[in-house]
PDB file of N, CA and C in Angstrom:
ATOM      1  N   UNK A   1      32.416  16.956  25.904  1.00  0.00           N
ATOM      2  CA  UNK A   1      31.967  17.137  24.530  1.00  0.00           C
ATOM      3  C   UNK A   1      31.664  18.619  24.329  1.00  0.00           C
ATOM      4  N   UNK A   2      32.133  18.974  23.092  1.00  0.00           N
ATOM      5  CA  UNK A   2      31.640  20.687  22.857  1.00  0.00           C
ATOM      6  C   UNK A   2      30.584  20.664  22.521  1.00  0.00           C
ATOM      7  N   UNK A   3      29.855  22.205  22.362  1.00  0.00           N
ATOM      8  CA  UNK A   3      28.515  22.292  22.204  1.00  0.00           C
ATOM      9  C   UNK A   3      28.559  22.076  20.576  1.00  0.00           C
ATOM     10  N   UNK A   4      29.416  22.368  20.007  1.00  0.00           N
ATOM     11  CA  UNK A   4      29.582  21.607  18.551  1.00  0.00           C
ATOM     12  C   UNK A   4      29.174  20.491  18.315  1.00  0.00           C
ATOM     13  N   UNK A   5      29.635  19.695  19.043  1.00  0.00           N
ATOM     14  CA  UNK A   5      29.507  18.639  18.570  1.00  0.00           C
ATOM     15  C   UNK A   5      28.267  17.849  19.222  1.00  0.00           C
ATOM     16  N   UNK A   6      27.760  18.280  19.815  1.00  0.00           N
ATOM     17  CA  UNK A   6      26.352  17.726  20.989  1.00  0.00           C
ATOM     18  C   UNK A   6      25.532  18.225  19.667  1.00  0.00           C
ATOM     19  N   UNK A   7      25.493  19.899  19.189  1.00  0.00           N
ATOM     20  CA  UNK A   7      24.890  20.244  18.209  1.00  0.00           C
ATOM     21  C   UNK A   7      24.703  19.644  16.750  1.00  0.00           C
ATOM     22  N   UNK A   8      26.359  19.391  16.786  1.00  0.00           N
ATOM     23  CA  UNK A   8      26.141  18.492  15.284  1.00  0.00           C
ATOM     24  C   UNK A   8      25.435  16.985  15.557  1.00  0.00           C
ATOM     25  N   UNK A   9      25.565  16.092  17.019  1.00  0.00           N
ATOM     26  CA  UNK A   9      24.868  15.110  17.269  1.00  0.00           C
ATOM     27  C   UNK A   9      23.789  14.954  17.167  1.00  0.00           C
ATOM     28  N   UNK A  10      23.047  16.136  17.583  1.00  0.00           N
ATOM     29  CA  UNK A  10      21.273  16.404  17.963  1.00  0.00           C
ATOM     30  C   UNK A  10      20.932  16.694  15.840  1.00  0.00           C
ATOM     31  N   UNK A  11      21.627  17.026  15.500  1.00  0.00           N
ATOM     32  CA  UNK A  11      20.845  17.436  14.042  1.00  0.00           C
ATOM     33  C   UNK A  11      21.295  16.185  13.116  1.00  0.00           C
ATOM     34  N   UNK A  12      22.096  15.828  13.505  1.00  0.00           N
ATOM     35  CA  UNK A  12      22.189  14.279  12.866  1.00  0.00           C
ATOM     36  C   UNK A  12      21.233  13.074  13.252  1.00  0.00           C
ATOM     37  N   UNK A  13      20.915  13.119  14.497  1.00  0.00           N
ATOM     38  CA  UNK A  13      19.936  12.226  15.302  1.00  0.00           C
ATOM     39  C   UNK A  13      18.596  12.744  14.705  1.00  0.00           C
ATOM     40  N   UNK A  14      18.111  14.108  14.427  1.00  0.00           N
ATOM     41  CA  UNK A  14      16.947  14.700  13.830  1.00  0.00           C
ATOM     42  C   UNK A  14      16.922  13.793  12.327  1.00  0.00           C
ATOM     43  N   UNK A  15      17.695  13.921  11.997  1.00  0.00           N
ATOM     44  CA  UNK A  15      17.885  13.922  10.237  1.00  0.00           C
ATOM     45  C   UNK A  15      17.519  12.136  10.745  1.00  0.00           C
ATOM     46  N   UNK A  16      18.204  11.599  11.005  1.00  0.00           N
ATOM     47  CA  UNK A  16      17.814  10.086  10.801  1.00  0.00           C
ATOM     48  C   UNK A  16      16.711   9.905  11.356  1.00  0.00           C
ATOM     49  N   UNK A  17      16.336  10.533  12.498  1.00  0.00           N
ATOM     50  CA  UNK A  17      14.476   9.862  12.703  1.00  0.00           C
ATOM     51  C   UNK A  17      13.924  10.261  11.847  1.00  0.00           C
ATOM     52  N   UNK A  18      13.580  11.460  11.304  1.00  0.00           N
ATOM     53  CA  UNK A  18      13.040  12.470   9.837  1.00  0.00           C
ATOM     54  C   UNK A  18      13.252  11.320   8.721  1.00  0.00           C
ATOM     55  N   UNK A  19      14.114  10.442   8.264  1.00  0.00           N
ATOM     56  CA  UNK A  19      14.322   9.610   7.122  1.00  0.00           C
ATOM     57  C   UNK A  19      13.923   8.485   7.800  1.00  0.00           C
ATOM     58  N   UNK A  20      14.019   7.880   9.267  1.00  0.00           N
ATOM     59  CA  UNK A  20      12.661   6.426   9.781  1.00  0.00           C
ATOM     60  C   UNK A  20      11.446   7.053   8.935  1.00  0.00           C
ATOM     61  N   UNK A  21      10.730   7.953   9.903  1.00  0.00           N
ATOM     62  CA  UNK A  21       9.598   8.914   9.967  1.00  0.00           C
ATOM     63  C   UNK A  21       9.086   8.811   8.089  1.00  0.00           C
ATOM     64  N   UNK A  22       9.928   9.277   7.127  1.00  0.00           N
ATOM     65  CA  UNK A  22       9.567   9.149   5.708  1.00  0.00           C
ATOM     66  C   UNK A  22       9.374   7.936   5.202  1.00  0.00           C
ATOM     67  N   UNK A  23      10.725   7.415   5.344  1.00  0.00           N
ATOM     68  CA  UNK A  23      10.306   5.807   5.120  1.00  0.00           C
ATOM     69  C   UNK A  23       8.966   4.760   5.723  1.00  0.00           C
ATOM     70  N   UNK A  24       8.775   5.230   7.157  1.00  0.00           N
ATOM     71  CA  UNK A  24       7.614   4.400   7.175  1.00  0.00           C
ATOM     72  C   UNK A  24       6.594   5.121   6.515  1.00  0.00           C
ATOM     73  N   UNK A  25       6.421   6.179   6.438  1.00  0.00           N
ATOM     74  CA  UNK A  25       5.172   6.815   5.701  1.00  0.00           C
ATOM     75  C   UNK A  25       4.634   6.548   4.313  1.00  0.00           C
ATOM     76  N   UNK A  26       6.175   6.289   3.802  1.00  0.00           N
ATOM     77  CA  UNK A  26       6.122   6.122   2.415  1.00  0.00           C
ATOM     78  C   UNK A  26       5.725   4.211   2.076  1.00  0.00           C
ATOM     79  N   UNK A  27       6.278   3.529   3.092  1.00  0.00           N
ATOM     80  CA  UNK A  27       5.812   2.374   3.103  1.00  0.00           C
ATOM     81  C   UNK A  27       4.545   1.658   3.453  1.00  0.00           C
ATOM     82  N   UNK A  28       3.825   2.331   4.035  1.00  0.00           N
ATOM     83  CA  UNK A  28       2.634   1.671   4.465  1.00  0.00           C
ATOM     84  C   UNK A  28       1.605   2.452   4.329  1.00  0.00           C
ATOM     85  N   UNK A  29       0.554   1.835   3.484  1.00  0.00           N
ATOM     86  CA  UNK A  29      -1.055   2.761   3.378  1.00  0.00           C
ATOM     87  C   UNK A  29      -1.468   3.166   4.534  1.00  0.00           C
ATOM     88  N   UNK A  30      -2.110   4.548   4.960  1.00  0.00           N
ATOM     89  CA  UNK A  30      -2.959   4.451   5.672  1.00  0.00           C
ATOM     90  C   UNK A  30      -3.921   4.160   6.391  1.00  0.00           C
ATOM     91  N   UNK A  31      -4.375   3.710   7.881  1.00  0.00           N
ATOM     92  CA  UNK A  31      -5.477   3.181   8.077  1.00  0.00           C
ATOM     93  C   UNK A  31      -6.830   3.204   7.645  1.00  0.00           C
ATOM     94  N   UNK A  32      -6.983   4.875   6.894  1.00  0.00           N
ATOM     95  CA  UNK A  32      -8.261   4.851   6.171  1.00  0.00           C
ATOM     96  C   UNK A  32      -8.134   4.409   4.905  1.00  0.00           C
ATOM     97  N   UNK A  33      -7.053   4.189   4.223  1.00  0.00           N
ATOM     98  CA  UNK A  33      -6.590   3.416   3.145  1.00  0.00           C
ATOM     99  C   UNK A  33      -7.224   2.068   2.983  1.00  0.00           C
ATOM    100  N   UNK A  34      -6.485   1.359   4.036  1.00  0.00           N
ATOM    101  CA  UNK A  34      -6.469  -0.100   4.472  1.00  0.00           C
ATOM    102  C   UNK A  34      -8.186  -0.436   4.881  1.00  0.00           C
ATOM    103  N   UNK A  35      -8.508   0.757   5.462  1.00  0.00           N
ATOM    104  CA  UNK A  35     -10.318   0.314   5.698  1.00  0.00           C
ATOM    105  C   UNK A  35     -11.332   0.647   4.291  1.00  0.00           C
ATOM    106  N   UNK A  36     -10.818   1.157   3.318  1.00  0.00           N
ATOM    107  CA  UNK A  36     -12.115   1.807   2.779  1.00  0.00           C
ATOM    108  C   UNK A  36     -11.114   1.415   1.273  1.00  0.00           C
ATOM    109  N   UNK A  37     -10.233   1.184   0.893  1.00  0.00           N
ATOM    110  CA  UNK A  37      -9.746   1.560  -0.446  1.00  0.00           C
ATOM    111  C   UNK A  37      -8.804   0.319  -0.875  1.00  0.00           C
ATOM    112  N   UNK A  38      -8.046  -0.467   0.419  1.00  0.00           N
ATOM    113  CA  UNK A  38      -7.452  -1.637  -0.041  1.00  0.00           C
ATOM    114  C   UNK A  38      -7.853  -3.123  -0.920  1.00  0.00           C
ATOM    115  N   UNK A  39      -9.422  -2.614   0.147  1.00  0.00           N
ATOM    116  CA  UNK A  39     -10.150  -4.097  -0.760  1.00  0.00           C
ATOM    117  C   UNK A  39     -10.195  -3.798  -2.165  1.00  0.00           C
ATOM    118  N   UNK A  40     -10.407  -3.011  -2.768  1.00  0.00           N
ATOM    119  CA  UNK A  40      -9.972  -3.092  -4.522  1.00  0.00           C
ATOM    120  C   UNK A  40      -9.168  -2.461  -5.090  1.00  0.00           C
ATOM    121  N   UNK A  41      -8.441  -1.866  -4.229  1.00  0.00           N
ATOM    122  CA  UNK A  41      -7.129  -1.340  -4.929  1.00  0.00           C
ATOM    123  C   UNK A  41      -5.470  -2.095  -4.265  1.00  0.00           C
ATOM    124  N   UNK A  42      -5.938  -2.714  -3.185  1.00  0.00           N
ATOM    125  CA  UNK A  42      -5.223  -3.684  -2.634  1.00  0.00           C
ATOM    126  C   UNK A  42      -3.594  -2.702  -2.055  1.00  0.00           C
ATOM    127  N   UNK A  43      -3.309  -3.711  -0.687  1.00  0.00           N
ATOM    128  CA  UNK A  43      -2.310  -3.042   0.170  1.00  0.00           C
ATOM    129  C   UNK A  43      -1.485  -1.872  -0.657  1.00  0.00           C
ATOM    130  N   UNK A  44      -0.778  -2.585  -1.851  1.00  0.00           N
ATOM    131  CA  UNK A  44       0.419  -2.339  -3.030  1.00  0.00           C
ATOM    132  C   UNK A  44      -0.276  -1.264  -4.235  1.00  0.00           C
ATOM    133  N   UNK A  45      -1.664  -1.050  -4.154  1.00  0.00           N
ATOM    134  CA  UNK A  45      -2.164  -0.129  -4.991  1.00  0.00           C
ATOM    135  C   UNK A  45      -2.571  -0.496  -6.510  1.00  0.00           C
ATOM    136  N   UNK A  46      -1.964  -2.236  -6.678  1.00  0.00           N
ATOM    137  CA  UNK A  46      -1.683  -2.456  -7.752  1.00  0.00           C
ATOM    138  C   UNK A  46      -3.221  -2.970  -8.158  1.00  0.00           C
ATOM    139  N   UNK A  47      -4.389  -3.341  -7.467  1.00  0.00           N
ATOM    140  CA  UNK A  47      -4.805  -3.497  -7.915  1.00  0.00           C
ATOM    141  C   UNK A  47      -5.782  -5.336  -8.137  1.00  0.00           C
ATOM    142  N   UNK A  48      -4.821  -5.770  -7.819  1.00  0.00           N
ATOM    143  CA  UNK A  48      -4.525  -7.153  -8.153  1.00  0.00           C
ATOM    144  C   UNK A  48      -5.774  -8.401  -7.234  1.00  0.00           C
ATOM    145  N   UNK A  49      -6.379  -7.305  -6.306  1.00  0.00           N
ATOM    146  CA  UNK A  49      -7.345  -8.275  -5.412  1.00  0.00           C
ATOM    147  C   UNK A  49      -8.204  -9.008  -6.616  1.00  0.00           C
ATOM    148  N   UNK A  50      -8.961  -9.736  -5.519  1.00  0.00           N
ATOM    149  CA  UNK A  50      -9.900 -10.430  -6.680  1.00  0.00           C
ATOM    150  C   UNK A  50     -11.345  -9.324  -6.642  1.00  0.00           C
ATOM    151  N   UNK A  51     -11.759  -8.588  -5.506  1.00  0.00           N
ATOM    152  CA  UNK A  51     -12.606  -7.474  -5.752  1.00  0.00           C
ATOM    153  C   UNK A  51     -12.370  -6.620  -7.093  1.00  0.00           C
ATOM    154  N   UNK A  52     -10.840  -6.191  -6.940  1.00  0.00           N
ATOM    155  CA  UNK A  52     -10.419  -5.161  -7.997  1.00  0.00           C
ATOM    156  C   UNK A  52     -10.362  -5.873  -9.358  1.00  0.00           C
ATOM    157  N   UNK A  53     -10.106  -7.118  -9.266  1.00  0.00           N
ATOM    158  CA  UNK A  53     -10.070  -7.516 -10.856  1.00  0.00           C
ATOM    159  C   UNK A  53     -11.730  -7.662 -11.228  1.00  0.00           C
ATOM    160  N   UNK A  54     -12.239  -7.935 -10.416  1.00  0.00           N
ATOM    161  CA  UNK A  54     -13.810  -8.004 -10.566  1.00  0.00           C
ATOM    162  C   UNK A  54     -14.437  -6.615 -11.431  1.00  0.00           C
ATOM    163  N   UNK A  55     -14.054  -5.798 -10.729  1.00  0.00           N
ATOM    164  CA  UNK A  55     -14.483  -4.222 -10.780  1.00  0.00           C
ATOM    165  C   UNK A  55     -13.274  -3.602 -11.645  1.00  0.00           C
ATOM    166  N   UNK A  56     -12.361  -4.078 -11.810  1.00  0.00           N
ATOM    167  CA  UNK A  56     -11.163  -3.431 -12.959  1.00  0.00           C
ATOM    168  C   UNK A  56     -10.875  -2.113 -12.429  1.00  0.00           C
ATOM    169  N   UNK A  57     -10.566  -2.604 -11.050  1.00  0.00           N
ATOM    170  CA  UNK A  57     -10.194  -1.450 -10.175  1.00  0.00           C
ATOM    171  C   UNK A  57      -9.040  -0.612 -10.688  1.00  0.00           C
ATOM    172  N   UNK A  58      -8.861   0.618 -10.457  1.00  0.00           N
ATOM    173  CA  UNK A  58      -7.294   1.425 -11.022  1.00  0.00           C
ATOM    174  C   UNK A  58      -5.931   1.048 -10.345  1.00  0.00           C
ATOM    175  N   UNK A  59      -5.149   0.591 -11.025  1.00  0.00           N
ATOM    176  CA  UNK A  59      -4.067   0.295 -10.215  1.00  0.00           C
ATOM    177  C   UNK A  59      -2.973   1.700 -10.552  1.00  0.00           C
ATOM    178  N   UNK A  60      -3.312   1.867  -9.096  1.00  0.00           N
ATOM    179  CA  UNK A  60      -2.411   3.399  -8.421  1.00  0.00           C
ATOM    180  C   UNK A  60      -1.013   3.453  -8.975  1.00  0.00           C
ATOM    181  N   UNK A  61      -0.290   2.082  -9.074  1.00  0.00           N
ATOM    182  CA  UNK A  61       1.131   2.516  -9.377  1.00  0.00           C
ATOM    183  C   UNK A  61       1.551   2.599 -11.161  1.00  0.00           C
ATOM    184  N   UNK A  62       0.230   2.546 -12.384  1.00  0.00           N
ATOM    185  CA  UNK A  62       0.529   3.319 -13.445  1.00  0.00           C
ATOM    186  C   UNK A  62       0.959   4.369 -13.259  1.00  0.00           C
ATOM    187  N   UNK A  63       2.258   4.663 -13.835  1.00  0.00           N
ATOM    188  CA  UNK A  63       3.304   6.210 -14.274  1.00  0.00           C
ATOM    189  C   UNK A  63       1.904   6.890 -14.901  1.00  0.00           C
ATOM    190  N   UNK A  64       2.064   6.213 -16.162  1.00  0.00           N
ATOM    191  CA  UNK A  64       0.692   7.086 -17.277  1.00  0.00           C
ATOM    192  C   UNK A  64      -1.061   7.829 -16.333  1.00  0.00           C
ATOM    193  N   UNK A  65      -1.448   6.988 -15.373  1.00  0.00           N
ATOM    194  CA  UNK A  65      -2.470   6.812 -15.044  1.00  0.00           C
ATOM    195  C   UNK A  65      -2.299   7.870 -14.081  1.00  0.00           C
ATOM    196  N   UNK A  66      -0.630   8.277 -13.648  1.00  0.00           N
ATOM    197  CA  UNK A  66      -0.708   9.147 -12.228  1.00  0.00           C
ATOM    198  C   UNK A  66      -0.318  10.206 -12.854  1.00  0.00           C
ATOM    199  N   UNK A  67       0.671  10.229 -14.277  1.00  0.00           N
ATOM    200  CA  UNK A  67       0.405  12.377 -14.470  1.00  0.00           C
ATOM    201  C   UNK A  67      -0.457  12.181 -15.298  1.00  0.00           C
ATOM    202  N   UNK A  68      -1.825  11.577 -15.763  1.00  0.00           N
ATOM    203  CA  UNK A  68      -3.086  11.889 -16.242  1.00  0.00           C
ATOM    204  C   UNK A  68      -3.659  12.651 -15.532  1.00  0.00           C
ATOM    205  N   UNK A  69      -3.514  12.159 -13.931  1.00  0.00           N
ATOM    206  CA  UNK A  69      -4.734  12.497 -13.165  1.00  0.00           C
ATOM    207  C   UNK A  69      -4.397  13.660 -11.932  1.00  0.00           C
ATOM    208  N   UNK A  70      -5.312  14.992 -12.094  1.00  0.00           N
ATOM    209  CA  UNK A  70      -5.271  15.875 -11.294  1.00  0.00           C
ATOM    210  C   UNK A  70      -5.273  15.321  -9.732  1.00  0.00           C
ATOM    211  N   UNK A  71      -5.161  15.895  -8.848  1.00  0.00           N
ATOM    212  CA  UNK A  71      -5.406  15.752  -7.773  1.00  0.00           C
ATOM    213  C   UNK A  71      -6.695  16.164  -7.380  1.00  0.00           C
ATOM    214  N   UNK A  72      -7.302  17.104  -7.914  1.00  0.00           N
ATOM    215  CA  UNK A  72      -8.877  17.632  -8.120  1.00  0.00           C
ATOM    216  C   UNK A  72      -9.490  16.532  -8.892  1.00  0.00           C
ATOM    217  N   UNK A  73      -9.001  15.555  -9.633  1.00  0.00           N
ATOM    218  CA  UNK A  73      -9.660  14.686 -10.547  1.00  0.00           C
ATOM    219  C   UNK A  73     -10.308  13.860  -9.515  1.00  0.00           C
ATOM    220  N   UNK A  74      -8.912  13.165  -8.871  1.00  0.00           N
ATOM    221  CA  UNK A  74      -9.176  12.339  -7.779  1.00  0.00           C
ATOM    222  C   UNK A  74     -10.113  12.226  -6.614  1.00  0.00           C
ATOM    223  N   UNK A  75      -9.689  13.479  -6.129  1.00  0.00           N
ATOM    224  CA  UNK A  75     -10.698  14.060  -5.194  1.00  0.00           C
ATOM    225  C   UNK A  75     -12.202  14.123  -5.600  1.00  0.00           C
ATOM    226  N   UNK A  76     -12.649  14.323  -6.465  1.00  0.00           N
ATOM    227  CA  UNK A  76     -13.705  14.335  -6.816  1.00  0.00           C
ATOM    228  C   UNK A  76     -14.023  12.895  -7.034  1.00  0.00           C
ATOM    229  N   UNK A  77     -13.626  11.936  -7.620  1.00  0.00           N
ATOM    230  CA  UNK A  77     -13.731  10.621  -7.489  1.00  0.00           C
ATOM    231  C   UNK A  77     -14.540   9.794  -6.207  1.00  0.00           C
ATOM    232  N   UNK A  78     -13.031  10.168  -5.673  1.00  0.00           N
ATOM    233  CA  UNK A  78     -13.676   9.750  -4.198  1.00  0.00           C
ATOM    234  C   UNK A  78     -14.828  10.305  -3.235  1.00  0.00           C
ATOM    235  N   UNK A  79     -14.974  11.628  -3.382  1.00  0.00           N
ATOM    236  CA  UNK A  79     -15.838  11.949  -3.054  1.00  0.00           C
ATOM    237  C   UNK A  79     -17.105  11.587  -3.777  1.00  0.00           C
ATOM    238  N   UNK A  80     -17.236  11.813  -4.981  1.00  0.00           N
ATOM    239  CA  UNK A  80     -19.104  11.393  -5.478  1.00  0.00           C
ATOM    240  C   UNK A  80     -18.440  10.047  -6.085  1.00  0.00           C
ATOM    241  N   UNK A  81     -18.066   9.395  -6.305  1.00  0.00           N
ATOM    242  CA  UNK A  81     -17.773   7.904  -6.795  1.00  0.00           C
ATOM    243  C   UNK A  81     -17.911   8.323  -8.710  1.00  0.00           C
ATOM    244  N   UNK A  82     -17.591   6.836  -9.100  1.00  0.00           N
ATOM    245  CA  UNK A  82     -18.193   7.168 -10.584  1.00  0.00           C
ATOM    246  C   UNK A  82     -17.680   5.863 -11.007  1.00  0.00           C
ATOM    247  N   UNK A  83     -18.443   5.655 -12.046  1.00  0.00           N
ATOM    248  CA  UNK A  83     -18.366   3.743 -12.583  1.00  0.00           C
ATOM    249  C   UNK A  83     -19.041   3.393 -11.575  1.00  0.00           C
ATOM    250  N   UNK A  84     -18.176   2.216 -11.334  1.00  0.00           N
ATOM    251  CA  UNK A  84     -17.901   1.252 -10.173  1.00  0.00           C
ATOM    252  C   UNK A  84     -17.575   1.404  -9.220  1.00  0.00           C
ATOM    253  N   UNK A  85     -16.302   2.402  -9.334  1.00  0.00           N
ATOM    254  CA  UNK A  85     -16.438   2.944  -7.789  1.00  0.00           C
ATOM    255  C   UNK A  85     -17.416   4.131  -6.938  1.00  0.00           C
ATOM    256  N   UNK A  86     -17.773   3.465  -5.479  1.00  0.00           N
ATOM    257  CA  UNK A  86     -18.693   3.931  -4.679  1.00  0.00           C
ATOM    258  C   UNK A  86     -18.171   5.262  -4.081  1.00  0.00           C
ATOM    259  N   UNK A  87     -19.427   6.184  -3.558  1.00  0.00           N
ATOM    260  CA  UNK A  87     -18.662   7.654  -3.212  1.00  0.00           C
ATOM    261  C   UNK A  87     -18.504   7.675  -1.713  1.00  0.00           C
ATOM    262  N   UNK A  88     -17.302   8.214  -1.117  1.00  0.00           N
ATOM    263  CA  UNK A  88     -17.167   8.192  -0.177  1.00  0.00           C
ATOM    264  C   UNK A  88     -17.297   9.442   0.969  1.00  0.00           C
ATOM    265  N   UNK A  89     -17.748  10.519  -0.075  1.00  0.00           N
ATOM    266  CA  UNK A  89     -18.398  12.079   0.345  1.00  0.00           C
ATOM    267  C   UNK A  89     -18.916  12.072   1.965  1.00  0.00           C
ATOM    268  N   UNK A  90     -20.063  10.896   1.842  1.00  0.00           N
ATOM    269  CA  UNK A  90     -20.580  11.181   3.060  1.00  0.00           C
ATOM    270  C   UNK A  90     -19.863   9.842   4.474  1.00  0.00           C
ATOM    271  N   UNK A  91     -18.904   9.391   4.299  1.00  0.00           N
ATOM    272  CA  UNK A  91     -18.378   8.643   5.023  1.00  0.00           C
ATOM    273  C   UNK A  91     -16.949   9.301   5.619  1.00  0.00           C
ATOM    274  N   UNK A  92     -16.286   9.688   4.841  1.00  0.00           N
ATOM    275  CA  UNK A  92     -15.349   9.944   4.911  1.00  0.00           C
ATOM    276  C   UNK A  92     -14.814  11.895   4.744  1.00  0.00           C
ATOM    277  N   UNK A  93     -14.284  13.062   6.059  1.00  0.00           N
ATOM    278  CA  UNK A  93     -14.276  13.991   5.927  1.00  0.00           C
ATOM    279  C   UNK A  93     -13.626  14.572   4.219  1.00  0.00           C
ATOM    280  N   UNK A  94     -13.846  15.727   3.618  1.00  0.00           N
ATOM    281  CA  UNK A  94     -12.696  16.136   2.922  1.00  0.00           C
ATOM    282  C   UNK A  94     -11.226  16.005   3.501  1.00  0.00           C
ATOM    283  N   UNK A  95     -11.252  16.126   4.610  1.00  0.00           N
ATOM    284  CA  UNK A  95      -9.239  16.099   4.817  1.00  0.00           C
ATOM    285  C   UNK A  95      -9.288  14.836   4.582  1.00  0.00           C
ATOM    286  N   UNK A  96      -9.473  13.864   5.602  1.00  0.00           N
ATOM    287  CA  UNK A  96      -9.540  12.703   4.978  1.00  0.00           C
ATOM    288  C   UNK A  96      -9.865  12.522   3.668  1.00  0.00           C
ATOM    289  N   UNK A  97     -10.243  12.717   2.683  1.00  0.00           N
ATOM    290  CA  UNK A  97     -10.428  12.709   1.164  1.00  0.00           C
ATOM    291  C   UNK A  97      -8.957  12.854   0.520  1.00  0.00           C
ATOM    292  N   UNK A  98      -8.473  14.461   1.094  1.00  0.00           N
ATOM    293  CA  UNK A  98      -7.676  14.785   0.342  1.00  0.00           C
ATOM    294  C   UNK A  98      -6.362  14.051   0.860  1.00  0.00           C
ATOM    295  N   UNK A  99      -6.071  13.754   2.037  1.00  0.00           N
ATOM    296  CA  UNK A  99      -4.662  12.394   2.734  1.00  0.00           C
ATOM    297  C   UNK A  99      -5.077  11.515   2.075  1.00  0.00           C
ATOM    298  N   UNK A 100      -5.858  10.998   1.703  1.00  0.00           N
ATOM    299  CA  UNK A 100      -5.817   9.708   0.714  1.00  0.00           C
ATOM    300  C   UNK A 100      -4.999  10.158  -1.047  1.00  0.00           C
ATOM    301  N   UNK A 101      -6.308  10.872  -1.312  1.00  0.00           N
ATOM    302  CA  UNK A 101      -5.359  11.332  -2.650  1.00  0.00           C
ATOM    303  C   UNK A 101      -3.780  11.377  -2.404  1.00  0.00           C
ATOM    304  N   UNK A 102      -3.512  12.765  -1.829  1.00  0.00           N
ATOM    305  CA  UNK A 102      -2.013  12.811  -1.864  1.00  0.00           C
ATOM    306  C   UNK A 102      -0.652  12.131  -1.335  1.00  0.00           C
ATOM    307  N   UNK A 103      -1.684  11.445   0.218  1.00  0.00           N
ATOM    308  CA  UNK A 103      -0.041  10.815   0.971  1.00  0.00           C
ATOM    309  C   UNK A 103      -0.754   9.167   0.563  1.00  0.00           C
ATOM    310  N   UNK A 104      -1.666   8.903  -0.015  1.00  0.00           N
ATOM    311  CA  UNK A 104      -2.112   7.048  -0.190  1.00  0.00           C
ATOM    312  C   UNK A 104      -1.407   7.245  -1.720  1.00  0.00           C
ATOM    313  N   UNK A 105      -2.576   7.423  -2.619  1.00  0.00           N
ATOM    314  CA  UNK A 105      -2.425   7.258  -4.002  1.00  0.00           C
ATOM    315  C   UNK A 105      -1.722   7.830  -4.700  1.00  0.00           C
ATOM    316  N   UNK A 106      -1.216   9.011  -4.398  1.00  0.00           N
ATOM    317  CA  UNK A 106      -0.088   9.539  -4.784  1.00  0.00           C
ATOM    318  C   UNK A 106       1.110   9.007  -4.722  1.00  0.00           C
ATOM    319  N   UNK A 107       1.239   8.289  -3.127  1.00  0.00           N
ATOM    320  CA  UNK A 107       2.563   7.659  -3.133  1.00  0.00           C
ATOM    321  C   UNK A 107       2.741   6.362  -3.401  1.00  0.00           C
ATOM    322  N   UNK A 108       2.038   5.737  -4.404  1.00  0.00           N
ATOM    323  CA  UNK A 108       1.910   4.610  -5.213  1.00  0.00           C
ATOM    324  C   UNK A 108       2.618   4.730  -6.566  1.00  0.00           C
ATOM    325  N   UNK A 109       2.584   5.912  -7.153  1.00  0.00           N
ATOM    326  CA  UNK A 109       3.226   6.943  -8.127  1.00  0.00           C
ATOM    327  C   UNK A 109       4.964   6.353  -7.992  1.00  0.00           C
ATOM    328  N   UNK A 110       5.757   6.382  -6.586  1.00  0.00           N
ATOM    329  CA  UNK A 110       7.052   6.166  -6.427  1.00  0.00           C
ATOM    330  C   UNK A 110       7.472   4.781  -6.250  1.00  0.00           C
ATOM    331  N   UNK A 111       6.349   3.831  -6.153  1.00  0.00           N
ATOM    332  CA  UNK A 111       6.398   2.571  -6.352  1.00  0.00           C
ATOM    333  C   UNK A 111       6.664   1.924  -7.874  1.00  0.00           C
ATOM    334  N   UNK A 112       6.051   2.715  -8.745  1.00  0.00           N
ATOM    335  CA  UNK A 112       6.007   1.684 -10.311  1.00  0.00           C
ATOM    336  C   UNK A 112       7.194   1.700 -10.681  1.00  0.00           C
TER     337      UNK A 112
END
């Protein structure tokens, strides 16, 4: 085999784990998701638990609801809470704050 083609093998083999690698990311909430944010916003974001209908939780995959909302909006949300929802400032780091916003609830956005 030429080094061509070992080369073109190895960057083709990159490219398809890189598109596993996205796809699962893009498919499944996070574990701090799943611990702290699923019970009322539920696996799918939509919303639909019986906590979230209780509390008229936000369902993440509104188009309208996701270019309303800053990413600073959010963040701040989660961090001091407001309504109904509880703040998660002192539980949960800012990075952790901000991977929720952008790679959880954000990518609920490509679901609706």
């Amino acid at each position: 085999m030429t080094k061509s083609r070992i080369l073109g093998a190895l960057v083709f083999g990159g490219i398809a784990l890189l598109g596993v690698a996205v796809y699962a990311a893009d498919s499944h909430p996070s574990d701090t998701f799943l611990q702290y944010c699923a019970k009322c916003h539920g696996e799918d974001g939509k919303a639909e638990t019986p906590k979230g209908k209780q509390l008229k939780a936000q369902n993440f995959t509104d188009a309208d609801w996701q270019r309303d909302k800053s990413d600073e909006d959010l963040i701040k949300v989660v961090t001091e809470g407001g309504m109904d929802m509880p703040s998660f400032g002192k539980k949960l780091s800012p990075e952790q704050i901000q991977g929720l916003v952008k790679n959880d609830v954000r990518s609920f956005a490509k679901k609706s």
